[in-house]
Structures are given as structure tokens and as C-alpha cells.
C-alpha atoms as a PDB file:
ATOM      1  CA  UNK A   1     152.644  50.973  75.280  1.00  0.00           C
ATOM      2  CA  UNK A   2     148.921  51.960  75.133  1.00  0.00           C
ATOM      3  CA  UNK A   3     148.657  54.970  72.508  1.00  0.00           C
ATOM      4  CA  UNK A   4     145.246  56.660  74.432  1.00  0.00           C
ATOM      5  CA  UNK A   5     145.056  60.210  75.378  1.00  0.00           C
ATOM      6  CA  UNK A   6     144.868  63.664  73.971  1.00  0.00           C
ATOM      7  CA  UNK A   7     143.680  64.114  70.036  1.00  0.00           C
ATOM      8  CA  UNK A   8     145.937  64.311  66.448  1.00  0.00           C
ATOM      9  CA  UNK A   9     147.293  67.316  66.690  1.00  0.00           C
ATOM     10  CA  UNK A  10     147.006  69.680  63.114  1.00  0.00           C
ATOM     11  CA  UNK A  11     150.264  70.139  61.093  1.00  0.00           C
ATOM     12  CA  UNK A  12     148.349  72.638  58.677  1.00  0.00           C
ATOM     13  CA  UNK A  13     149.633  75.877  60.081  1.00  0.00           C
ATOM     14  CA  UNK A  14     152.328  77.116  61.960  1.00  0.00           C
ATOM     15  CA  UNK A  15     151.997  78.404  65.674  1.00  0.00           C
ATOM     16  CA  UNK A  16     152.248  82.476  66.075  1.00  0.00           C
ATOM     17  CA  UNK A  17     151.420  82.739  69.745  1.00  0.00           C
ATOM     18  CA  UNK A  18     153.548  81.618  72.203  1.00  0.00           C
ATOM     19  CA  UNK A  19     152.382  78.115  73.430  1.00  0.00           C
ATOM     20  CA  UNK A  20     151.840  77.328  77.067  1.00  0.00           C
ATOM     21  CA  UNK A  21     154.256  75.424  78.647  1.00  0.00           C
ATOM     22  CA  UNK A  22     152.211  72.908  79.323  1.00  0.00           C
ATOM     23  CA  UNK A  23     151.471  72.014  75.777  1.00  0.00           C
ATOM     24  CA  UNK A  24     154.378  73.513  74.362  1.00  0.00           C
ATOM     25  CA  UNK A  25     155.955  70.133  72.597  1.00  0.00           C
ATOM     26  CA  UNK A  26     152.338  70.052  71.012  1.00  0.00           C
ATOM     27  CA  UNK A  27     152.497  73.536  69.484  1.00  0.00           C
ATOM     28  CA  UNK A  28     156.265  72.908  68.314  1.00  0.00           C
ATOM     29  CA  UNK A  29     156.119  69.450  66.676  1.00  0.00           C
ATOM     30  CA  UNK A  30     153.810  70.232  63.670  1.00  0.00           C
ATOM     31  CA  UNK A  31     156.838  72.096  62.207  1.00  0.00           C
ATOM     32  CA  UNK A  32     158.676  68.564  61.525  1.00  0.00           C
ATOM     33  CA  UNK A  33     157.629  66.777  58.598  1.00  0.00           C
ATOM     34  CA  UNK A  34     158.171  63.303  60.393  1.00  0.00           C
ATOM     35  CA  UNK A  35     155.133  64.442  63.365  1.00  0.00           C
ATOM     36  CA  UNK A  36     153.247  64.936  60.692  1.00  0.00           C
ATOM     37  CA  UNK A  37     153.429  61.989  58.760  1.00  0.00           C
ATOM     38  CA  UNK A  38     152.356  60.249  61.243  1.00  0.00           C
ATOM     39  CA  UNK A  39     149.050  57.978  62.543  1.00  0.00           C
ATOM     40  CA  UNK A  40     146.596  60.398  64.743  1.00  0.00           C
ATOM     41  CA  UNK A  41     147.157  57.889  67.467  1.00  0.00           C
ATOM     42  CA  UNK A  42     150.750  58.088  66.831  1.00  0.00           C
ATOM     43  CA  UNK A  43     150.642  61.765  66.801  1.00  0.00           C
ATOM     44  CA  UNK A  44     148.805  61.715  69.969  1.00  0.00           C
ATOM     45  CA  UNK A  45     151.762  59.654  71.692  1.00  0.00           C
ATOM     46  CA  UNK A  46     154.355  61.943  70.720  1.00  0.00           C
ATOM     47  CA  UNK A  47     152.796  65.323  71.515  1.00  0.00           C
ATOM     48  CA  UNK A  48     151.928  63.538  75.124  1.00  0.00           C
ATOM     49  CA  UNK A  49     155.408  62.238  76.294  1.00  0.00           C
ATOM     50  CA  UNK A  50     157.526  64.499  74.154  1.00  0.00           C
ATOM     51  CA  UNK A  51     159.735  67.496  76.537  1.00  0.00           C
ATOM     52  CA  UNK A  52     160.596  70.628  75.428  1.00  0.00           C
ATOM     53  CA  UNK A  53     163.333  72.089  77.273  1.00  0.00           C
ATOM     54  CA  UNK A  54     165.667  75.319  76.885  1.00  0.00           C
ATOM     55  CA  UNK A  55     169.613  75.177  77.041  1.00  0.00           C
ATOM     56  CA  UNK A  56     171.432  78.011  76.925  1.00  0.00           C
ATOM     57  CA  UNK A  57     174.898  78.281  75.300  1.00  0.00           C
ATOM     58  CA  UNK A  58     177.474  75.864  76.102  1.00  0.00           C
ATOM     59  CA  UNK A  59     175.471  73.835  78.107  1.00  0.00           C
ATOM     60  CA  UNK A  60     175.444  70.072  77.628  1.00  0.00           C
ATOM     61  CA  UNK A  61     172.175  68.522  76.573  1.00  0.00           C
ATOM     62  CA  UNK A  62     173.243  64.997  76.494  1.00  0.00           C
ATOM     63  CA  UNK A  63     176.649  63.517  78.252  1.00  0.00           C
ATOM     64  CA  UNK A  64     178.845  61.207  76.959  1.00  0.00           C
ATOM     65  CA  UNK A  65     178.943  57.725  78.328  1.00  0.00           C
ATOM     66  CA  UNK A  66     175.425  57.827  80.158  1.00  0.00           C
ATOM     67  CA  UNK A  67     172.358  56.319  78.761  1.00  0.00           C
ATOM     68  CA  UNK A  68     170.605  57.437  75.982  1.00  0.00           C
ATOM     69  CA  UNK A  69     167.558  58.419  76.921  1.00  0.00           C
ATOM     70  CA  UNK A  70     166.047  60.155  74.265  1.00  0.00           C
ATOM     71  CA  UNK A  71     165.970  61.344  70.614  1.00  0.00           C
ATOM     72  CA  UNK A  72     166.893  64.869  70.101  1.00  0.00           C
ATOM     73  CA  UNK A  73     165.416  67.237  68.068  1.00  0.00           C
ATOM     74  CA  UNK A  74     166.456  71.271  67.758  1.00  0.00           C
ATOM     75  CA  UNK A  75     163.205  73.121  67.051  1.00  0.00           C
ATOM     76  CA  UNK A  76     165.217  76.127  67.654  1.00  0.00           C
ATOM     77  CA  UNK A  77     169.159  77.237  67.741  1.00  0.00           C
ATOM     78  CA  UNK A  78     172.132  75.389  67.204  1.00  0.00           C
ATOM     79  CA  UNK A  79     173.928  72.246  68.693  1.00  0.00           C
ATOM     80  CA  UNK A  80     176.830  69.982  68.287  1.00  0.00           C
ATOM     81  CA  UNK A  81     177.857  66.446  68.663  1.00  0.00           C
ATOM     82  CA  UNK A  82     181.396  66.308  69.964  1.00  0.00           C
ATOM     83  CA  UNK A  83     184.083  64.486  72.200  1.00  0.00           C
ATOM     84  CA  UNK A  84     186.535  65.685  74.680  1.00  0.00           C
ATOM     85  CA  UNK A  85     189.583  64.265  76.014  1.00  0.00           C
ATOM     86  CA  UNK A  86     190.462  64.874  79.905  1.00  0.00           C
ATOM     87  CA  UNK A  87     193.454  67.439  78.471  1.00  0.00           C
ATOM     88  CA  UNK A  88     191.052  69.102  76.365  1.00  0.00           C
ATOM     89  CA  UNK A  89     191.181  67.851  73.130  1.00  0.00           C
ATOM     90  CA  UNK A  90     188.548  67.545  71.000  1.00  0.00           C
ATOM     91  CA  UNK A  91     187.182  66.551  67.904  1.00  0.00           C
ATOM     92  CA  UNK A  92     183.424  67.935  66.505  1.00  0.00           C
ATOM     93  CA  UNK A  93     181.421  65.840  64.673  1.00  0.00           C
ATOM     94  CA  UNK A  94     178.483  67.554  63.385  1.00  0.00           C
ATOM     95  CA  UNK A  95     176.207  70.609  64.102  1.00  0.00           C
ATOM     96  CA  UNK A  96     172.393  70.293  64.390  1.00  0.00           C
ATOM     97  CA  UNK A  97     170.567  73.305  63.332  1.00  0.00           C
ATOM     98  CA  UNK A  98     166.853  73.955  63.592  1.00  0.00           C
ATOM     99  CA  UNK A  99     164.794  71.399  62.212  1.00  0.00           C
ATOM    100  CA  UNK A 100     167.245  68.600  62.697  1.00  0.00           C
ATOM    101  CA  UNK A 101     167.255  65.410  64.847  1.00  0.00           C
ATOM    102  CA  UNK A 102     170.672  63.003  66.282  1.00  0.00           C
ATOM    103  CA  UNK A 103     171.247  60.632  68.263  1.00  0.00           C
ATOM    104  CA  UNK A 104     168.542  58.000  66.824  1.00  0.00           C
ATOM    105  CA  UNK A 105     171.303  55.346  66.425  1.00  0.00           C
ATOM    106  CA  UNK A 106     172.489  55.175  70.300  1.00  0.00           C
ATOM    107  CA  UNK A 107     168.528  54.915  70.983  1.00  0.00           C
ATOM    108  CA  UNK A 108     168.007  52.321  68.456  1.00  0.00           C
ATOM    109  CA  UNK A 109     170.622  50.524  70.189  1.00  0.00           C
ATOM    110  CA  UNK A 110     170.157  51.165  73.732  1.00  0.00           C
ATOM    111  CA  UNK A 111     173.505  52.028  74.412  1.00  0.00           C
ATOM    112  CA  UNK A 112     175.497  54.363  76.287  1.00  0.00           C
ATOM    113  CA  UNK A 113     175.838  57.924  74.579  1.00  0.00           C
ATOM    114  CA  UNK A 114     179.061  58.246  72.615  1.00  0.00           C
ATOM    115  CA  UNK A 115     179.497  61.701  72.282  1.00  0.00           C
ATOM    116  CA  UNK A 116     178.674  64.905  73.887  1.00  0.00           C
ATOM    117  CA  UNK A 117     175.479  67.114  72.805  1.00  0.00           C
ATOM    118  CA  UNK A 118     176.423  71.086  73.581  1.00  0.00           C
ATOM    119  CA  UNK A 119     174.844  73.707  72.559  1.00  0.00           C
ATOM    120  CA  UNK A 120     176.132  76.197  70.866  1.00  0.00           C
ATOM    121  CA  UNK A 121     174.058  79.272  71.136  1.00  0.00           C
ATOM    122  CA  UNK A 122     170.555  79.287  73.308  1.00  0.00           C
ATOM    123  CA  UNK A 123     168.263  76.829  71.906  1.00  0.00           C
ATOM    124  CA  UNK A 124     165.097  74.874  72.325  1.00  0.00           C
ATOM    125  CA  UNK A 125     165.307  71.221  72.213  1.00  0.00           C
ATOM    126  CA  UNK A 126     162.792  68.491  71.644  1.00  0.00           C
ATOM    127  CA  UNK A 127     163.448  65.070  73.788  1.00  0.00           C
ATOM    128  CA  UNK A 128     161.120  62.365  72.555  1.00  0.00           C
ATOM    129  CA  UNK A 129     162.180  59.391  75.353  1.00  0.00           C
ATOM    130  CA  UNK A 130     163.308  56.272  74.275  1.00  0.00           C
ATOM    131  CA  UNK A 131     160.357  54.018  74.999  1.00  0.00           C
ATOM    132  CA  UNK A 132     158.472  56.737  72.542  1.00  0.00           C
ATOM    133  CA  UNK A 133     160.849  56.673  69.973  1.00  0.00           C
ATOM    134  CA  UNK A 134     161.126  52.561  69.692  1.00  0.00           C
ATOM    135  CA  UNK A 135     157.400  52.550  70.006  1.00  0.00           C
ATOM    136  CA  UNK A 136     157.177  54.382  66.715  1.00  0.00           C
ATOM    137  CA  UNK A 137     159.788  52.627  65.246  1.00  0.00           C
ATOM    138  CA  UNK A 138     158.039  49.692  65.479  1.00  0.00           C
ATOM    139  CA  UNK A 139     154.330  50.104  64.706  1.00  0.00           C
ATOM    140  CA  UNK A 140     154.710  53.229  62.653  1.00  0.00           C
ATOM    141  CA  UNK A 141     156.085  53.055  58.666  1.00  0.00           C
ATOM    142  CA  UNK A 142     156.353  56.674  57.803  1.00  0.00           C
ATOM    143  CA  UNK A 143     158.075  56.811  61.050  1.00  0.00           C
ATOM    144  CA  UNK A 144     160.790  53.819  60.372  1.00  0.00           C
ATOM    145  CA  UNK A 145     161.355  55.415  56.748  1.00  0.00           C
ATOM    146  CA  UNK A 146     162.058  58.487  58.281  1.00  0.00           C
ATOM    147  CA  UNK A 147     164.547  56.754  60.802  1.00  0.00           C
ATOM    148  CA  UNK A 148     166.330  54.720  57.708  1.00  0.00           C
ATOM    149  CA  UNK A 149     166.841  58.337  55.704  1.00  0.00           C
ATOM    150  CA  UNK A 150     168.044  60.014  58.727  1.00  0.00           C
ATOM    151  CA  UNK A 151     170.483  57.228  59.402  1.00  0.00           C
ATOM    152  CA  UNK A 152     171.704  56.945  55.796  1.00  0.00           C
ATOM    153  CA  UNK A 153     171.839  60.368  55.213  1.00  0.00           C
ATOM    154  CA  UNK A 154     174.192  61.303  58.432  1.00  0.00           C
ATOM    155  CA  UNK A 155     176.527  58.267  57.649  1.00  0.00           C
ATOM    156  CA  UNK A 156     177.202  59.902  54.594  1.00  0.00           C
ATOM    157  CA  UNK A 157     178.175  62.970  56.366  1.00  0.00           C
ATOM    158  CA  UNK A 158     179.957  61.664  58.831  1.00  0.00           C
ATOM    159  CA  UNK A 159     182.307  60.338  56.364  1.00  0.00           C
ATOM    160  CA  UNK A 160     182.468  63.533  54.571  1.00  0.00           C
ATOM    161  CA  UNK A 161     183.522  65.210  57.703  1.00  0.00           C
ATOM    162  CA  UNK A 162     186.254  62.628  58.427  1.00  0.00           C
ATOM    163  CA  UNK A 163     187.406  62.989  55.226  1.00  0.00           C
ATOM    164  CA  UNK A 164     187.211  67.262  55.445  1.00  0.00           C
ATOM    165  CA  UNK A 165     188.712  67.075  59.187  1.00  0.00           C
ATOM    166  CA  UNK A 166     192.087  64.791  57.800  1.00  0.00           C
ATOM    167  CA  UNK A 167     192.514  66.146  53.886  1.00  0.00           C
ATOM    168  CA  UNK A 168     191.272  69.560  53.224  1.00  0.00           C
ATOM    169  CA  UNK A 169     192.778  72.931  54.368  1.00  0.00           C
ATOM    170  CA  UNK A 170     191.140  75.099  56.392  1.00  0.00           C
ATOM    171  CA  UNK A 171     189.527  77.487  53.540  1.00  0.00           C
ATOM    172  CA  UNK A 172     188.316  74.483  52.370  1.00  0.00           C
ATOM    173  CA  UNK A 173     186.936  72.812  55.687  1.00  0.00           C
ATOM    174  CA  UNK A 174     185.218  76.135  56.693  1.00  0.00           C
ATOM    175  CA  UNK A 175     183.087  75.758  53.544  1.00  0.00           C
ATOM    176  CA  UNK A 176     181.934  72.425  53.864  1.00  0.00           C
ATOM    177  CA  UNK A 177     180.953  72.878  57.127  1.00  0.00           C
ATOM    178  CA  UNK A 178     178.437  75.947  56.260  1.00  0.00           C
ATOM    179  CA  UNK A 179     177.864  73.879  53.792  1.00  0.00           C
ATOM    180  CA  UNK A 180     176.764  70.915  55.614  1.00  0.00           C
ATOM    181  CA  UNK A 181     173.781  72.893  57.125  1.00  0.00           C
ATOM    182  CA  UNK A 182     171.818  73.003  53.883  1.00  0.00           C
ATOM    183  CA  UNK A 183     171.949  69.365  53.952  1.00  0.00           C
ATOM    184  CA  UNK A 184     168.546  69.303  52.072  1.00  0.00           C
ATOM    185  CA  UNK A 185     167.124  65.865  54.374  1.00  0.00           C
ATOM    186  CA  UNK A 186     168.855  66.163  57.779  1.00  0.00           C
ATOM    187  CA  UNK A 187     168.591  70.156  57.997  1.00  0.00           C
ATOM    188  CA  UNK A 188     164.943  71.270  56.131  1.00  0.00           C
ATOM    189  CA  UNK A 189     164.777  74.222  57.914  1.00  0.00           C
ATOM    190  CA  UNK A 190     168.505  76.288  56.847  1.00  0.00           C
ATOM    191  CA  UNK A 191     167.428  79.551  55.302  1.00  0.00           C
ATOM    192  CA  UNK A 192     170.384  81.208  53.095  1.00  0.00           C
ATOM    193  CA  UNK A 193     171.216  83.652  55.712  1.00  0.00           C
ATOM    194  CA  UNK A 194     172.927  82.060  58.699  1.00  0.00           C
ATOM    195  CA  UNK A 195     172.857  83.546  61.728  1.00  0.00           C
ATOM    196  CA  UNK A 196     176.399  82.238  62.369  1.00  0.00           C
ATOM    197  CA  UNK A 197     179.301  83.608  64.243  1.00  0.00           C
ATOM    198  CA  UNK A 198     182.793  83.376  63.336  1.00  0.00           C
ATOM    199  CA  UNK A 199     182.998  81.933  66.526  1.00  0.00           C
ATOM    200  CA  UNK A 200     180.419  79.193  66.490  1.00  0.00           C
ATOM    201  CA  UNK A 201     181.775  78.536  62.956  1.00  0.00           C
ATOM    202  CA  UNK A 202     185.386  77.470  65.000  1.00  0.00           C
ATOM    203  CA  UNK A 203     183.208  75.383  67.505  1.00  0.00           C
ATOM    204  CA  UNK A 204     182.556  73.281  64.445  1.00  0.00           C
ATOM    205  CA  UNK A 205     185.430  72.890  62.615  1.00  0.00           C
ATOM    206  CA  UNK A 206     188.066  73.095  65.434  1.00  0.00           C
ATOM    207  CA  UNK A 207     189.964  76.414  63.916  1.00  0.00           C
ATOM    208  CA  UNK A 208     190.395  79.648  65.436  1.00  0.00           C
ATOM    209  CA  UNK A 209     188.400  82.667  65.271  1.00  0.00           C
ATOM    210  CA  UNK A 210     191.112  84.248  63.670  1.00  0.00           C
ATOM    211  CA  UNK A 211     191.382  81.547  61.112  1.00  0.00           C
ATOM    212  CA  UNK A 212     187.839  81.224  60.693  1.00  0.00           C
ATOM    213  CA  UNK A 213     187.649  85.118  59.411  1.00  0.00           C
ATOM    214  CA  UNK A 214     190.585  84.763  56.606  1.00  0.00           C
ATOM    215  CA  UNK A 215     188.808  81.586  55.647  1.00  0.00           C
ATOM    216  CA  UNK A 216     185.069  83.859  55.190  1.00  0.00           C
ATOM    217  CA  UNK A 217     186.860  86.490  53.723  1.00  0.00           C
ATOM    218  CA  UNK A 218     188.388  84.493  50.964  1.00  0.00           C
ATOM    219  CA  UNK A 219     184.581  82.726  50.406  1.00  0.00           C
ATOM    220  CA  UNK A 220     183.308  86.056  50.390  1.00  0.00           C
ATOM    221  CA  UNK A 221     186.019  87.402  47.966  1.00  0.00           C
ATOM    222  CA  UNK A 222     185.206  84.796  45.690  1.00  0.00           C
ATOM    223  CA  UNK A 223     181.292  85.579  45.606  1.00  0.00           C
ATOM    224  CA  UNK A 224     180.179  82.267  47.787  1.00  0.00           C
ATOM    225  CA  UNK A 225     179.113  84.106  50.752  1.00  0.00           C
ATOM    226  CA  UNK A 226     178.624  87.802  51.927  1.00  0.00           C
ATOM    227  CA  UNK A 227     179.526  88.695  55.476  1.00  0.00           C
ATOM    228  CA  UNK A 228     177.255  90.685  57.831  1.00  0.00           C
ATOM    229  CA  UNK A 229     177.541  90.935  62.005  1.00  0.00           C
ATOM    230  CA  UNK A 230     176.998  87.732  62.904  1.00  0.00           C
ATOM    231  CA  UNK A 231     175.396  86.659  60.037  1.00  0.00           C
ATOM    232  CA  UNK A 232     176.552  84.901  56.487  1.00  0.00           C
ATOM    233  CA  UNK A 233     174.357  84.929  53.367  1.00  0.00           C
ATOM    234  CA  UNK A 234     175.054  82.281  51.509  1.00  0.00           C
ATOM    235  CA  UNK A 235     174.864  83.881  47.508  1.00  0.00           C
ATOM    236  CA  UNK A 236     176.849  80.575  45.711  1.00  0.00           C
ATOM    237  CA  UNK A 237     175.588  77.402  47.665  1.00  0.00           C
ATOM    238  CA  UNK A 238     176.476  74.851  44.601  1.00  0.00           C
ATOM    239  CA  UNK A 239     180.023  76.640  44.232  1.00  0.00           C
ATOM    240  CA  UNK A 240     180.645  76.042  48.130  1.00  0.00           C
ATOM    241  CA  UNK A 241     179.499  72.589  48.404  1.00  0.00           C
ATOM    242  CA  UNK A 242     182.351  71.676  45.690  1.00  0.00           C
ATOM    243  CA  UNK A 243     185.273  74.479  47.352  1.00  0.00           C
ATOM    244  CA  UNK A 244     187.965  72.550  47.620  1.00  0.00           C
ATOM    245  CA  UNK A 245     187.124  69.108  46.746  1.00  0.00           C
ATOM    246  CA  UNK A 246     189.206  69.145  44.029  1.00  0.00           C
ATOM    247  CA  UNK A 247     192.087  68.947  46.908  1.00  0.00           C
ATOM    248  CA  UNK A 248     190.999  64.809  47.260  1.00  0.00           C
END
């Protein structure tokens, strides 16, 4: 691939204005530390080919079983890596806030998507196409570090959340999984107030509503979080990282 074309593009300053459609993945991609850490001329390549495309809720981003085309990044909402069985069953495996990036393993590899990408409230998603991605892999350190960290750092919790899904109770589970989206590496972006829903919070751990407000109301009784409309402030992060651990 020939890396020619339009300039490095600043990762000084954030964008106020709303960007032009046209240039759009340009204005966005300055707010991920792994654009900017890169080469001008690798800079240049991503901005180009990058897509920036809107999904609203529930809609699926990437299916299951096709090819993976591209690396996914959520510049803005909230998504979810899932699968579901033809009688509806399913299983969750992680949620992608703003600021964080799946899927680079099934475009390493080439290979057929194994899981469903949804979103779960109205988001903007970065695509960077698989040629792109592989292209940076190879000629471009920062960008291969980056890759290794992001790899390591979501094996780790997708062993945690095996481990939550088949052990802990659902207080418990609830917890880690706010939890899991202050993940310092994969999730930069997580401020301390979520703008979660009870509801969204049972699209990621599989529970009810219902059972996802007892579950908040105990963290909140116990001073971890404090409950707003849909919105959590998380006032005890340390405290909820560890809630019920101590069940393994």
C-alpha cells in the first residue's frame, strides 16, 4: 500500500465544531492516543481510508460469521460484543465505551467474525478497514505496541468476565461490569459519571432490569456508587473493582 495523500493531521487540540462529513474521521481520530502516536505518513493513511459511521441503538455494527472487515473503534456511545443462539440465548462478552477499540484479533487473523457487535445506545463508530489496519501493523511500532497492549489487556478481561459470568452473584457481577469500563488501557476515555441505564447495565451482564436496580441500590447503599436518572457516579471505584471477589 502506497501511504501518499492528504497531510499529518494535529493531535494538539480537540475539535469544537462539528466536522464535515467529508473529513469527519480526520477531525475524530486525534482524540485516540494510538492516531497520534503515529508516523505523519501513517497518520495520513488512516485519516484517508478510515469511515465514520452512525448506528443507532440496537443495531448491529458487525455480524457474526461474516468477514472481518475492519477494526472498530467507538469515538462516541456504547457497544457490545455478544452471541446469540437461534432460540435466543445469549451470552455478552464485553462493552466498548467511548474511546475503546475490538475486534483487532479476528483482523489480525483474517477470519470470520465470531461474535456480534450491537450497539447499545446511538453511537459513532470508527471502521479503519483491514488492509489499513495490517498495513500499520506491519510498518508502524507505536502502532504494533499498541495492538500487543490491547490484545493482552482484553484477554485478561475476558477471563475475568468468564470467571464473573460462572462464580459471582449478581450484586457482585453488576459491579464488575461498571467496573470494567474504567479499565484504565482499553477504556481511556470513562469519566466517573456514567451515563448508564439500568437497562443497558442488563444488556451487559444478562440480568433483568429489575435485578439490575436491587443490585445498584445495594452499591449505592454501601457508598460505591450514587444513582441519578440514567446516570451512575461512581464515588468508591477501588472498593467496586474488589465487590465480591472475595466470593472466588
Amino acid at each position: 500500500m502506497i501511504l501518499t495523500g492528504m497531510p499529518p493531521v494535529a493531535c494538539a487540540h480537540a475539535m469544537s465544531e462539528p466536522a464535515d462529513p467529508i473529513s469527519a474521521p480526520a477531525a475524530v481520530l486525534p482524540g485516540h492516543a494510538w492516531f497520534c502516536a503515529l508516523a505523519p505518513e501513517h497518520q495520513a493513511l488512516a485519516a484517508r481510508e478510515t469511515l465514520l459511521q452512525s448506528f443507532a441503538a440496537g443495531a448491529l455494527i458487525a455480524r457474526r460469521g461474516e468477514p472481518s472487515r475492519h477494526w472498530i473503534g467507538v469515538d462516541s456511545g456504547l457497544i457490545k460484543l455478544a452471541v446469540y443462539t437461534p432460540d435466543g440465548r445469549g451470552c455478552t462478552f464485553s462493552g466498548v465505551p467511548a474511546g475503546g477499540w475490538c475486534g483487532e484479533g479476528s483482523v489480525i487473523k483474517r477470519e470470520d467474525r465470531r461474535y456480534d457487535v450491537i450497539a447499545i445506545r446511538d453511537s459513532q463508530v470508527l471502521l479503519v478497514p483491514e488492509p489499513v489496519f495490517n498495513t500499520l501493523l506491519a510498518q508502524s511500532l507505536p502502532f504494533a505496541s499498541f495492538v500487543v497492549r490491547q490484545l493482552n489487556e482484553r484477554m485478561g478481561q475476558f477471563i475475568a468476565t468468564v470467571q464473573n459470568d460462572r462464580l459471582l452473584g449478581a450484586d457482585a457481577r453488576v459491579a464488575q461490569a461498571i467496573a470494567q469500563l474504567f479499565h484504565p488501557d482499553l477504556y481511556p476515555r470513562t469519566s466517573p459519571v456514567l451515563e448508564l441505564s439500568q437497562e443497558e447495565i442488563g444488556l451487559l451482564t444478562g440480568l433483568s432490569r429489575q435485578r439490575v436496580n436491587q443490585a445498584l441500590r445495594r452499591l449505592a447503599d454501601d457508598g460505591m456508587v450514587h444513582l441519578s436518572y440514567q446516570s451512575i457516579r461512581v464515588t468508591d471505584l477501588p472498593r467496586l473493582r474488589h465487590f465480591g471477589l472475595s466470593e472466588l
